[in-house]
C-alpha atoms as a PDB file:
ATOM      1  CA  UNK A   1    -148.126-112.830 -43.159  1.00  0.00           C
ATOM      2  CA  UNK A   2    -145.876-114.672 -45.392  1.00  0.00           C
ATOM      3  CA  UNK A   3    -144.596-111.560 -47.485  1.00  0.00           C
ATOM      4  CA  UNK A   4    -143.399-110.156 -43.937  1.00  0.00           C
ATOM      5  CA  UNK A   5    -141.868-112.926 -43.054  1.00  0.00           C
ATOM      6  CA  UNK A   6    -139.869-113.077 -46.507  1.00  0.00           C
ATOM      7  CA  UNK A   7    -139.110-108.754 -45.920  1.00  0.00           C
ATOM      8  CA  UNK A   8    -138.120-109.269 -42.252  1.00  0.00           C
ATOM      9  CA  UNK A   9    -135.719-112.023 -43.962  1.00  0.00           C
ATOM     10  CA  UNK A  10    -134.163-109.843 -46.224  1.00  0.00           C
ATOM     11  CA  UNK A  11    -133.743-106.923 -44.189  1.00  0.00           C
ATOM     12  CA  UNK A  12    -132.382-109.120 -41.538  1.00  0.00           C
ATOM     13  CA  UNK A  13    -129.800-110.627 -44.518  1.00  0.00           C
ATOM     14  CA  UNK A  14    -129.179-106.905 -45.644  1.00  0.00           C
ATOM     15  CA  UNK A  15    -128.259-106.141 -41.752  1.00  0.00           C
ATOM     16  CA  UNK A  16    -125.494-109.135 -41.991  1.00  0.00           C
ATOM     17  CA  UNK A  17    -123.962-107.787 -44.909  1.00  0.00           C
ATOM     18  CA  UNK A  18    -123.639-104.801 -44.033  1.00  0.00           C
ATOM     19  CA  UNK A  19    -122.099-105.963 -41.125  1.00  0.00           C
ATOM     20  CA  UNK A  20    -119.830-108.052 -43.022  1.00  0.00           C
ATOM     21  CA  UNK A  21    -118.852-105.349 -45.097  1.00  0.00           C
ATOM     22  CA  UNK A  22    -117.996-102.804 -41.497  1.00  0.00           C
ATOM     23  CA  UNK A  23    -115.982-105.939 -40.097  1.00  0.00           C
ATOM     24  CA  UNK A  24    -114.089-106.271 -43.376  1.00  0.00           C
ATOM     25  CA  UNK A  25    -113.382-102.675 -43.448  1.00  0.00           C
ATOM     26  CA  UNK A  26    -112.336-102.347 -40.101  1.00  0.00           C
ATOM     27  CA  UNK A  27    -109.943-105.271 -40.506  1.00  0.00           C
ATOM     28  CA  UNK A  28    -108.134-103.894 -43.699  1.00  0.00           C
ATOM     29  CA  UNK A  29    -108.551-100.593 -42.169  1.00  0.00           C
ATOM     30  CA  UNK A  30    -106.605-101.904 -39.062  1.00  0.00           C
ATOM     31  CA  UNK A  31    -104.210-104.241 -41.132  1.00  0.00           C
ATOM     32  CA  UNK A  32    -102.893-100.690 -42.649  1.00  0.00           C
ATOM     33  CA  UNK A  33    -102.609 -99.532 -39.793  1.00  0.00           C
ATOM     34  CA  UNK A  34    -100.429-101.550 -38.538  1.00  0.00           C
ATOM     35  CA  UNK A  35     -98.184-101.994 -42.060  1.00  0.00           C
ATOM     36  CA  UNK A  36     -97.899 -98.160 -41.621  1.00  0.00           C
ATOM     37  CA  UNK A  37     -96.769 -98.265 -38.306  1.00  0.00           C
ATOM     38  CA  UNK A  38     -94.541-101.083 -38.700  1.00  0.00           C
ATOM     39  CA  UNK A  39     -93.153 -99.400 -41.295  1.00  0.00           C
ATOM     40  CA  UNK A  40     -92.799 -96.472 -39.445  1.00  0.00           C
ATOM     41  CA  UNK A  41     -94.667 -94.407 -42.049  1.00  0.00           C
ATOM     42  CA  UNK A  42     -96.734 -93.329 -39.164  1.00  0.00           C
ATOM     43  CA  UNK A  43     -96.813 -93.135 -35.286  1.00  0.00           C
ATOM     44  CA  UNK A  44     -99.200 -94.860 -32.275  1.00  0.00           C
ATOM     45  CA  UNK A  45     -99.421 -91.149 -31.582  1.00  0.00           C
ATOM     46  CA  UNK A  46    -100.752 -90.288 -34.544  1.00  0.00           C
ATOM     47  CA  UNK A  47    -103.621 -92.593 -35.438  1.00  0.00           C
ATOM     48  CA  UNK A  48    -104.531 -93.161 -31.716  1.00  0.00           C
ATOM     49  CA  UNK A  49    -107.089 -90.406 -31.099  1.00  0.00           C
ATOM     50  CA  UNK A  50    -109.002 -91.727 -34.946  1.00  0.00           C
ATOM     51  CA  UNK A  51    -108.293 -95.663 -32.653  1.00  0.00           C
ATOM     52  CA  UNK A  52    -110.190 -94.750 -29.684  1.00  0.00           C
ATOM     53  CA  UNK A  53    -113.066 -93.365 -32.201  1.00  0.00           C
ATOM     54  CA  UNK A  54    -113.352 -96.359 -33.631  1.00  0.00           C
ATOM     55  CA  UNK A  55    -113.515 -97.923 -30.325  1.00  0.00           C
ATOM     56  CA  UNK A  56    -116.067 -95.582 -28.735  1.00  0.00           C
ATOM     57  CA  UNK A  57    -118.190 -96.165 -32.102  1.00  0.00           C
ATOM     58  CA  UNK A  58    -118.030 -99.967 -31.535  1.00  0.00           C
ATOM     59  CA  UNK A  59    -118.891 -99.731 -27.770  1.00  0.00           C
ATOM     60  CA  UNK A  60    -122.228 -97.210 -28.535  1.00  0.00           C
ATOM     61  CA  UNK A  61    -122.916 -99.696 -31.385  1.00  0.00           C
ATOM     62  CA  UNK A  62    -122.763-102.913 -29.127  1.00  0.00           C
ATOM     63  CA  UNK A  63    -125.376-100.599 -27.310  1.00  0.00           C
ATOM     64  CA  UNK A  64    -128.257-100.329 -29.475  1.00  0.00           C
ATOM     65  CA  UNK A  65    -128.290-103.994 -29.352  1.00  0.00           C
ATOM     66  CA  UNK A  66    -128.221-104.807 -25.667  1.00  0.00           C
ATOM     67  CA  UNK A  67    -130.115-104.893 -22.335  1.00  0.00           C
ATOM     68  CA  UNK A  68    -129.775-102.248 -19.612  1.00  0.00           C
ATOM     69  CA  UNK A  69    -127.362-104.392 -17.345  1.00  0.00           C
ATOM     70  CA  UNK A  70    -125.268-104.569 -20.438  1.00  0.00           C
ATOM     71  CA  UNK A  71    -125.558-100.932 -21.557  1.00  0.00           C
ATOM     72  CA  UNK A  72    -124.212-100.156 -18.312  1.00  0.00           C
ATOM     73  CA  UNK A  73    -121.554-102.624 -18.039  1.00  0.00           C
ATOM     74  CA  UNK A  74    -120.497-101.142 -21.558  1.00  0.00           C
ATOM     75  CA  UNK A  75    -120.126 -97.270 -20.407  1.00  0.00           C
ATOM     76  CA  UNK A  76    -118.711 -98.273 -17.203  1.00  0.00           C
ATOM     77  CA  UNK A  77    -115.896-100.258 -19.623  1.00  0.00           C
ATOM     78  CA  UNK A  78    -115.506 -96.824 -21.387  1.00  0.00           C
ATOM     79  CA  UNK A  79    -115.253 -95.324 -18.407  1.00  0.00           C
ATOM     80  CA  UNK A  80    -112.183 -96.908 -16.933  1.00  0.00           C
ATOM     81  CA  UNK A  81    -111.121 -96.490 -20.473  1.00  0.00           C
ATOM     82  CA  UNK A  82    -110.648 -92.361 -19.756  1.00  0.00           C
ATOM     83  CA  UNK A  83    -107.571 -93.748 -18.331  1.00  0.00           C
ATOM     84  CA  UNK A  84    -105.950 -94.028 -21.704  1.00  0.00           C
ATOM     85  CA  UNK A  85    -107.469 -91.224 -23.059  1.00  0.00           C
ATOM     86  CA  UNK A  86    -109.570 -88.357 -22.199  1.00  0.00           C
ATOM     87  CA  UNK A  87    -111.607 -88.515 -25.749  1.00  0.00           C
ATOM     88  CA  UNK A  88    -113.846 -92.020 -23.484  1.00  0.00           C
ATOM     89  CA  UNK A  89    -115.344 -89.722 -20.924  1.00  0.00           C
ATOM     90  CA  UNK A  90    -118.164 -88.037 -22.886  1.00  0.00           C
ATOM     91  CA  UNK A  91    -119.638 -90.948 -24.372  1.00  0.00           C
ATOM     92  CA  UNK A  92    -119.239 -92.893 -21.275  1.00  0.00           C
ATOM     93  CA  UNK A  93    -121.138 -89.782 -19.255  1.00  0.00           C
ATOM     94  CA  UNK A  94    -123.627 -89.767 -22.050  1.00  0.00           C
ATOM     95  CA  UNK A  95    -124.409 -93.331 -21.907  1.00  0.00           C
ATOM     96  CA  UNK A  96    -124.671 -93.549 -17.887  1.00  0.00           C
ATOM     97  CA  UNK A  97    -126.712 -90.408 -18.343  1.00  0.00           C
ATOM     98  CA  UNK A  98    -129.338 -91.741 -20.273  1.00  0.00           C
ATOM     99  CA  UNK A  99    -129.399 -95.076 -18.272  1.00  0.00           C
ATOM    100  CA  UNK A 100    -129.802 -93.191 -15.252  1.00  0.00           C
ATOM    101  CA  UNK A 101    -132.781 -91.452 -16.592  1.00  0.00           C
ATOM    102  CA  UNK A 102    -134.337 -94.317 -17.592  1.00  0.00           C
ATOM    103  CA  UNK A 103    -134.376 -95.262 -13.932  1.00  0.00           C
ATOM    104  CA  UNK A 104    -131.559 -98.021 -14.154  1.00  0.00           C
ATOM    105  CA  UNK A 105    -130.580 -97.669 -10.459  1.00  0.00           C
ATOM    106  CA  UNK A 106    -126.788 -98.322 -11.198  1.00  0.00           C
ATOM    107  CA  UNK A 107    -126.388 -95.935 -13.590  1.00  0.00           C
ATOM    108  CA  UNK A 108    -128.457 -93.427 -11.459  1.00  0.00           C
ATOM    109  CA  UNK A 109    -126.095 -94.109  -8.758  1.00  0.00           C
ATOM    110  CA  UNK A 110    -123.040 -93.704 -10.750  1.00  0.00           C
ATOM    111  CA  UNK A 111    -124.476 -90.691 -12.706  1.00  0.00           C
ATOM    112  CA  UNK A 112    -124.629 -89.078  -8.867  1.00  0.00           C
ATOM    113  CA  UNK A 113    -120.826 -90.097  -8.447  1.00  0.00           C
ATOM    114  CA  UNK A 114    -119.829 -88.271 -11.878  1.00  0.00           C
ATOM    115  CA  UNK A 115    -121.581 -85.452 -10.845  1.00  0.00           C
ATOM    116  CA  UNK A 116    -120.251 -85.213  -7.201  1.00  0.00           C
ATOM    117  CA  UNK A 117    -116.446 -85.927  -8.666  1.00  0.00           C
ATOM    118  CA  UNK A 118    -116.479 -82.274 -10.027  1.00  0.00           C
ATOM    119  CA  UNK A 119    -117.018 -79.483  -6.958  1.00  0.00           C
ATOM    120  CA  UNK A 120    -120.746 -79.274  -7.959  1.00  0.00           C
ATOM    121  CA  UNK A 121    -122.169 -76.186  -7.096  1.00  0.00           C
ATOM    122  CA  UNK A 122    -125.746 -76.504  -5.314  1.00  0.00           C
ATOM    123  CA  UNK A 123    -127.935 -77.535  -8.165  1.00  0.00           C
ATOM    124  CA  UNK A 124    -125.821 -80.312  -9.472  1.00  0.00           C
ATOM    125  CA  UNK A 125    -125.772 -81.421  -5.393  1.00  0.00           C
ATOM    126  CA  UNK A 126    -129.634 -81.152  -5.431  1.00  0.00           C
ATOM    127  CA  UNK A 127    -129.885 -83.597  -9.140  1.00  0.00           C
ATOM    128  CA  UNK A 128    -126.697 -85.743  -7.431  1.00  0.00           C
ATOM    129  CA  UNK A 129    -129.061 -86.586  -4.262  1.00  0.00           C
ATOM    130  CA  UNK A 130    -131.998 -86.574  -6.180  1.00  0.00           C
ATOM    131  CA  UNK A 131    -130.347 -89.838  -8.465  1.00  0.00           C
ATOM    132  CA  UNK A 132    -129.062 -91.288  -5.254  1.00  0.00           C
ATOM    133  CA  UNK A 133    -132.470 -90.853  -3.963  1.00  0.00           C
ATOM    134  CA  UNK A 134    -134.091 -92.885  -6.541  1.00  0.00           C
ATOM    135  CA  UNK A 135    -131.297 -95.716  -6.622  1.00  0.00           C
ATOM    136  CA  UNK A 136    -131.875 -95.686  -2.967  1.00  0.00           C
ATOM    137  CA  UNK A 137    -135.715 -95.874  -3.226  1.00  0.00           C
ATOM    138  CA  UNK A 138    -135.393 -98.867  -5.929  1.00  0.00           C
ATOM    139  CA  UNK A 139    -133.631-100.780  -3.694  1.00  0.00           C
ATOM    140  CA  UNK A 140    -129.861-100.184  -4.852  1.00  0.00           C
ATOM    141  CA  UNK A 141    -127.639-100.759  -1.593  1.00  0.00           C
ATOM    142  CA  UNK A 142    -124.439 -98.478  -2.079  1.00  0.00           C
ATOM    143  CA  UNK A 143    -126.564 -95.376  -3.322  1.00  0.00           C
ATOM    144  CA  UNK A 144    -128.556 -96.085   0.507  1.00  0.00           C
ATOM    145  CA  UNK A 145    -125.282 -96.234   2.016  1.00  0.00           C
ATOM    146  CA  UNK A 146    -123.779 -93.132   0.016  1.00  0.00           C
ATOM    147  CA  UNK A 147    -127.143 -91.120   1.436  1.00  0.00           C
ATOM    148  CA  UNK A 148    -126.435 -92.129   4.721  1.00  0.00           C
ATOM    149  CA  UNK A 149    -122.529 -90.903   4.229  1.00  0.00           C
ATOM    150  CA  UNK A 150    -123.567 -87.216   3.098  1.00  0.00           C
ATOM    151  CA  UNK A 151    -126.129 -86.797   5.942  1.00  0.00           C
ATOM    152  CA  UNK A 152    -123.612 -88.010   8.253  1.00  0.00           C
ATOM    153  CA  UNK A 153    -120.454 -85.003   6.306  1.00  0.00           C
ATOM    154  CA  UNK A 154    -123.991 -82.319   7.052  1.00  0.00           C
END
């Protein structure tokens, strides 16, 4: 019991510095960045798609480490993010995907919306209802009163 203890320490103490080491990259990584920029060596344009990497990778990171609510709250953040660039939108999907098949009735219910913003043809409608369905049937208030709008457009 005591030599786990003393391996969960260390790998727990490896964990941090490896962290360490990713924050201190990312900061000299992004403190170039910026020199080069200032400098006008290189453009926002430029370095902005390898930017919203970065931030995507941080976001599915934070991920691994958090509860459903939060996993959700995350991909809907990356979400909104597809306003600044298009490069958010799978990852967001992806994340909100899997939520919503682990029967998180938020994400089920905004899986449905993602798949009803496209003109979905009628199998995507039947796996749209079907996820609206189940948020409804777990209790999840606007997926009942989204059901009750698309009976009422039959």
């Amino acid at each position: 019991m005591h030599n786990r203890l003393i391996q969960a320490r260390k790998n727990f103490r490896m964990f941090l510095y490896v962290m360490l080491f990713l924050s201190f990259l990312f900061a000299g990584t992004a403190t170039a960045a910026f020199a080069l920029v200032k400098t006008k060596t290189i453009s926002i344009k430029e370095i902005s798609p390898a930017l919203f990497e970065i931030d995507i990778a941080s976001h599915q990171i934070q991920a691994v480490f958090q509860t459903e609510e939060q996993r959700y709250n995350n991909a809907v953040r990356l979400l909104k993010k597809t306003f600044f660039s298009g490069q958010y939108m799978m990852p967001a999907k992806n994340m909100i995907k899997n939520l919503a098949y682990n029967d998180y009735a938020p994400a089920q219910y905004t899986h449905a919306n993602l798949i009803m913003l496209n003109t979905p043809n009628e199998t995507e409608r039947g796996e749209a209802m079907m996820f609206y369905q189940n948020a409804a049937d777990d209790g999840y208030e606007p997926a009942r009163q989204r059901l009750a709008n698309l009976e009422l457009i039959r």
